[in-house]
N, C-alpha and C. Protein backbone atom coordinates (compact mmCIF):
# COMPACT_ATOMS: atom_id res chain seq x y z
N UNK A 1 9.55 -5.81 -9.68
CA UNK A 1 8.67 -6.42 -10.65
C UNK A 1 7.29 -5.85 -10.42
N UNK A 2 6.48 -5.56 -11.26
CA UNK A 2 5.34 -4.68 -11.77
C UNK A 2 4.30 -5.23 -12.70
N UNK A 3 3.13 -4.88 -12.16
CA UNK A 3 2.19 -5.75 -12.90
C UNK A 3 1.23 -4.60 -13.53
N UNK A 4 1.34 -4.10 -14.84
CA UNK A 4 0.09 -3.15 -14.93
C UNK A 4 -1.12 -3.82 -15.71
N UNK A 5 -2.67 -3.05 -15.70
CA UNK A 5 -3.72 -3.60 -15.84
C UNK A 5 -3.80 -2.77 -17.27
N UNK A 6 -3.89 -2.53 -18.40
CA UNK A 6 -4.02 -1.76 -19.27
C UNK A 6 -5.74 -1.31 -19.61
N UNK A 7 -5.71 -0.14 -20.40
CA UNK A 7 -7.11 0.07 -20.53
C UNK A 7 -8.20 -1.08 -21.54
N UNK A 8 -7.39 -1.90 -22.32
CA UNK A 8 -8.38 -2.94 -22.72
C UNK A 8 -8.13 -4.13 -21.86
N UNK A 9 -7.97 -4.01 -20.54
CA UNK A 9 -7.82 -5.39 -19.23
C UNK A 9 -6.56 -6.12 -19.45
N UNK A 10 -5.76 -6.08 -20.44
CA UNK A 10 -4.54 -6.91 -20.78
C UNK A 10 -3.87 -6.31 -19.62
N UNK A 11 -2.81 -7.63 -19.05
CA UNK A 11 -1.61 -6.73 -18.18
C UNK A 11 -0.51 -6.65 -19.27
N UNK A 12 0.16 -6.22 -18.16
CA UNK A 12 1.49 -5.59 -18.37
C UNK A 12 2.64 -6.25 -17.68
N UNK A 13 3.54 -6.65 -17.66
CA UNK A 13 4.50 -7.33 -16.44
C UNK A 13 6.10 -6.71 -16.89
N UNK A 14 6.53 -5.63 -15.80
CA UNK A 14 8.02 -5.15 -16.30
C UNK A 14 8.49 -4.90 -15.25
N UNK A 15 9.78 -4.47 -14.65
CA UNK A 15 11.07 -4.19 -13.67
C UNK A 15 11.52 -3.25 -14.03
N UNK A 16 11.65 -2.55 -13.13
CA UNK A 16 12.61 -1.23 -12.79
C UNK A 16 13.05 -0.86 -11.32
N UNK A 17 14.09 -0.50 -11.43
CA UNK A 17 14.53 0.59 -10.02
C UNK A 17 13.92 1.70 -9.68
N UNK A 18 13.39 2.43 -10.82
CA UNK A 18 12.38 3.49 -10.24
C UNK A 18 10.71 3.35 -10.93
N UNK A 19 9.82 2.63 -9.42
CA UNK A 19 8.43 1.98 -10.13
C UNK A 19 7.90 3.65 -10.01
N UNK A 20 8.01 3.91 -9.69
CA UNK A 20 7.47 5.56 -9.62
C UNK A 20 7.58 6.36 -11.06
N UNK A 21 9.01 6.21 -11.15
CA UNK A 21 9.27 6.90 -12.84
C UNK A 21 8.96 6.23 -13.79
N UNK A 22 8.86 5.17 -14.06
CA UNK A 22 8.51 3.89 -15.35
C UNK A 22 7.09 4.15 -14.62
N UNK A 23 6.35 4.29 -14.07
CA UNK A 23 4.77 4.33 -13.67
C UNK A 23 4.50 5.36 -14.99
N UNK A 24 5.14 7.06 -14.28
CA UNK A 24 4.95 8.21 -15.39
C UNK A 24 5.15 7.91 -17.17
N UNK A 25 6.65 7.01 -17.18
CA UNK A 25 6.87 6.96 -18.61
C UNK A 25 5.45 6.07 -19.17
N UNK A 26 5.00 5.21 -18.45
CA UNK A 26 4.20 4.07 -19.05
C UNK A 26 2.66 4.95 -19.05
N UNK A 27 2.63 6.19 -19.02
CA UNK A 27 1.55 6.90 -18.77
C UNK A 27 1.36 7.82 -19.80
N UNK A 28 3.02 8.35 -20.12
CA UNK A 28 3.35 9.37 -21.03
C UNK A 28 4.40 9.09 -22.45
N UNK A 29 3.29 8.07 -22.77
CA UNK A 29 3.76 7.52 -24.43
C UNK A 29 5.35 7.09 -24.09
N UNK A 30 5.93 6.83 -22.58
CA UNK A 30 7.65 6.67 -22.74
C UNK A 30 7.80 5.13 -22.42
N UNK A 31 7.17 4.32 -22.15
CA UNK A 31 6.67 3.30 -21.78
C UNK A 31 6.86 1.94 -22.99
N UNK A 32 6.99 0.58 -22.89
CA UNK A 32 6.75 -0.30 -23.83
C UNK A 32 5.87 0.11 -24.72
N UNK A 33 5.66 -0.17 -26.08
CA UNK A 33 5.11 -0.61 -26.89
C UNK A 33 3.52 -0.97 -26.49
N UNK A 34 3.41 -1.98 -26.03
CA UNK A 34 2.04 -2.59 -25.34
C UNK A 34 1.43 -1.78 -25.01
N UNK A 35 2.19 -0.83 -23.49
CA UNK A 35 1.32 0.23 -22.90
C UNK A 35 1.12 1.33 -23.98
N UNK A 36 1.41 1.42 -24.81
CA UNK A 36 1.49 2.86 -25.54
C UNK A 36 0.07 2.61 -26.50
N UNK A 37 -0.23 1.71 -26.69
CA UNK A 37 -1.30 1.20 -27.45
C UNK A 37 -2.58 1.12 -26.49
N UNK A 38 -2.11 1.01 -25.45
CA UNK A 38 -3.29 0.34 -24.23
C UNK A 38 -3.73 1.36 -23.35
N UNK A 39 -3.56 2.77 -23.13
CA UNK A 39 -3.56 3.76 -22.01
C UNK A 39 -5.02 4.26 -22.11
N UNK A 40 -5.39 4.53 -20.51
CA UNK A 40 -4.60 4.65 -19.70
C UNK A 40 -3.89 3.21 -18.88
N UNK A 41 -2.92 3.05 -17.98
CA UNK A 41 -2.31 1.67 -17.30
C UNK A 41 -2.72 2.37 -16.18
N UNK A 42 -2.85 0.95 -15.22
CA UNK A 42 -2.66 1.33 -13.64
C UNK A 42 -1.99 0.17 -13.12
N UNK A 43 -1.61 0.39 -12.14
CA UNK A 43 -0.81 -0.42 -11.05
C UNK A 43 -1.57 -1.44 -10.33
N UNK A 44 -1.20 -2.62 -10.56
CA UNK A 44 -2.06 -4.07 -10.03
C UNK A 44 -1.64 -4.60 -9.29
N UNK A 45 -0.55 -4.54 -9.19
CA UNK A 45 0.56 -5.27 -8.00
C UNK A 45 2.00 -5.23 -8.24
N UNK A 46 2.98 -5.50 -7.01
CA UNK A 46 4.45 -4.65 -7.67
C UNK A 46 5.28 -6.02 -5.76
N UNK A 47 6.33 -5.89 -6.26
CA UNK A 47 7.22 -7.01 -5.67
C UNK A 47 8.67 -5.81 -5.52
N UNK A 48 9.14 -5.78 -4.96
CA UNK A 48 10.63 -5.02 -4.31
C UNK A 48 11.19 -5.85 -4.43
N UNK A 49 12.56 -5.99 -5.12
CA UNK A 49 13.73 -6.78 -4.81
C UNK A 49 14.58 -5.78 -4.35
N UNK A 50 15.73 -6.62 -3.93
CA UNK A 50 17.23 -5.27 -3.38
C UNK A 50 18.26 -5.32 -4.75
N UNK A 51 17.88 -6.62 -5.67
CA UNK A 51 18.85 -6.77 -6.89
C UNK A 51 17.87 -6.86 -8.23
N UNK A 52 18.37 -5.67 -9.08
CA UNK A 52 17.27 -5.70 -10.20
C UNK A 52 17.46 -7.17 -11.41
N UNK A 53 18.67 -7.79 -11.09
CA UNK A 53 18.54 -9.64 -11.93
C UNK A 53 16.85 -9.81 -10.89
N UNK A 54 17.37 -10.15 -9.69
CA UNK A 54 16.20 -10.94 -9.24
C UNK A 54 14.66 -10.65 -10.07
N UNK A 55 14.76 -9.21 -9.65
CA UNK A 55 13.50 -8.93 -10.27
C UNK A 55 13.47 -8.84 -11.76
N UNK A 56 14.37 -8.93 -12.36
CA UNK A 56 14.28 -9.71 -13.48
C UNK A 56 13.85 -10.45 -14.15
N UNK A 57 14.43 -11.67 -13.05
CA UNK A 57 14.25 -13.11 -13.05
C UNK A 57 12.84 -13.43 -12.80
N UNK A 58 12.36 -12.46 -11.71
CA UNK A 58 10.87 -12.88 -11.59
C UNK A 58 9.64 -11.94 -12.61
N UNK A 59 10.48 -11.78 -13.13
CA UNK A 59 9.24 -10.78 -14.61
C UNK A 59 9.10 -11.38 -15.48
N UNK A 60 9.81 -12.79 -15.97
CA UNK A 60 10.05 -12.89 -16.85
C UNK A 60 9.55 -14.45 -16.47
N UNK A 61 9.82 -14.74 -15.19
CA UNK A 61 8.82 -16.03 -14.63
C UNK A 61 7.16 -15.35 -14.80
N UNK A 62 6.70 -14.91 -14.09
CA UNK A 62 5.45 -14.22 -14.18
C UNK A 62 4.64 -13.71 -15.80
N UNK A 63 5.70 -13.30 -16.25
CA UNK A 63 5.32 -13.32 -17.68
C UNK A 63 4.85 -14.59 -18.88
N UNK A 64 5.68 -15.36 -18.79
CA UNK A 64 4.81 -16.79 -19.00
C UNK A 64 3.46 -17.34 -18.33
N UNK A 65 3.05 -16.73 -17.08
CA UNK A 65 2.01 -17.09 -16.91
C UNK A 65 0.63 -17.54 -16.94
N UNK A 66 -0.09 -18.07 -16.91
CA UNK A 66 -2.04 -17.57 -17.79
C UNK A 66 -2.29 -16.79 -16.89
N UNK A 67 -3.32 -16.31 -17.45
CA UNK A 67 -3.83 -14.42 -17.26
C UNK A 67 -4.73 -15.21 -15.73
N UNK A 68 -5.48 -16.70 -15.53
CA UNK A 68 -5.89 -16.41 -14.43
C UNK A 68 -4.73 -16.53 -13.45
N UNK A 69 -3.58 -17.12 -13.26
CA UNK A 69 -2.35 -17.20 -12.33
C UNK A 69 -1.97 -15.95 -12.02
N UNK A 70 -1.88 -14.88 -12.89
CA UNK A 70 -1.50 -13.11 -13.02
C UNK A 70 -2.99 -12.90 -11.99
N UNK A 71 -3.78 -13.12 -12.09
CA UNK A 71 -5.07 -12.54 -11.49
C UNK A 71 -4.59 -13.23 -10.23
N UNK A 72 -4.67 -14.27 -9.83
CA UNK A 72 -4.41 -15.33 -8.14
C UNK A 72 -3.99 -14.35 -7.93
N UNK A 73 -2.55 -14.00 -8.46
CA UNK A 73 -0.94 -13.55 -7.66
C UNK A 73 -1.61 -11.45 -7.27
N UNK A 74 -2.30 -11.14 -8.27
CA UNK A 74 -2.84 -9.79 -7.97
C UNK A 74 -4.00 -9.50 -6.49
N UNK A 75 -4.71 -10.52 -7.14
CA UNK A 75 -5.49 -10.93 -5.92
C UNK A 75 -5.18 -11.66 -4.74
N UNK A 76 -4.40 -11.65 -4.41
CA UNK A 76 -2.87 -12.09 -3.06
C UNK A 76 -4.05 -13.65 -2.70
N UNK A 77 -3.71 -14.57 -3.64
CA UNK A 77 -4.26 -15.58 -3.26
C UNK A 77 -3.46 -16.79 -3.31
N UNK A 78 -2.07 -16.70 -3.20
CA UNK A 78 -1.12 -17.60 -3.33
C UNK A 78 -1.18 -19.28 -3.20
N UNK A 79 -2.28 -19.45 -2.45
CA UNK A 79 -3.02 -20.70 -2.37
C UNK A 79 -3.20 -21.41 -3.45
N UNK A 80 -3.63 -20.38 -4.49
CA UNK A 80 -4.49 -20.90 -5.86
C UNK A 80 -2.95 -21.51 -7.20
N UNK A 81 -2.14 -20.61 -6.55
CA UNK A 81 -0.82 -20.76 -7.90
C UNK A 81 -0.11 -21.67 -8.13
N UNK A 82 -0.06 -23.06 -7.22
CA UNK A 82 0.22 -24.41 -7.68
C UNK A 82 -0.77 -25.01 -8.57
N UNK A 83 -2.06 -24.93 -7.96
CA UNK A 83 -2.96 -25.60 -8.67
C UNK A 83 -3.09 -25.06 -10.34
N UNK A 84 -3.07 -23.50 -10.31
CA UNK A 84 -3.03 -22.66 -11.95
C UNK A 84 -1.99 -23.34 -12.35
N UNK A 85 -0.82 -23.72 -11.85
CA UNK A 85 0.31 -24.06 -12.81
C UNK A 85 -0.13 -25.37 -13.32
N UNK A 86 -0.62 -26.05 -12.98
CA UNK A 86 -1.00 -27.15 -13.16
C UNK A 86 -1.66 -27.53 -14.60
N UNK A 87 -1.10 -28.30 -15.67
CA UNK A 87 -2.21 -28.22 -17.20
C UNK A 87 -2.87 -29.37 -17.11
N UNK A 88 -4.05 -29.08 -17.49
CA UNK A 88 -5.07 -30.36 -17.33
C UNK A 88 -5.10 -31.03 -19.12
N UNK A 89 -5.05 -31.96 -19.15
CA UNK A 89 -5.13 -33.06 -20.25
C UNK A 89 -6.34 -33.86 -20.57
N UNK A 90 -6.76 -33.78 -21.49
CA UNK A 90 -8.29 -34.18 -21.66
C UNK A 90 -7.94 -35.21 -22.50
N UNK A 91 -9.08 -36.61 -22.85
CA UNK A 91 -8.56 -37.51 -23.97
C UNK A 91 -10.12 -37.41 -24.63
């Protein structure tokens, strides 16, 4: 699981077995949609699984996220990501 920063600050959140080769495609118009509109991308943060479901599973958790929870988790502040999940209710 893969987090890219795009050139107008939007991320990116995708999985692959090769972050090296999907790095190049997402560089060279071979990439999602999103990035192809957004270049140049860079690399913000990236997670190894040994099973590509898992990392799946967690791209697609992470992808629902708000953009400051994506920022905590980039900025290795894991402290902060209960509290982001958290929705505040106003009356």
């Amino acid at each position: 699981m893969y987090i890219l920063e795009c050139a107008d600050g939007s991320f990116y959140t995708g999985s692959t077995k090769n972050l090296e080769r999907r790095l190049w495609e997402h560089q060279n118009l071979l990439g999602a949609n999103h990035t192809r509109k957004r270049l140049p991308v860079k690399l913000v943060y990236y997670e190894e699984y040994s099973r590509i479901d898992d990392a799946f599973y967690r791209e697609k958790q992470v992808q629902g996220w708000s953009r400051r929870k994506k920022e905590a988790l980039i900025k290795g502040e894991p402290e902060l990501l209960p509290q982001l999940a958290k929705k505040i209710f106003r009356q």
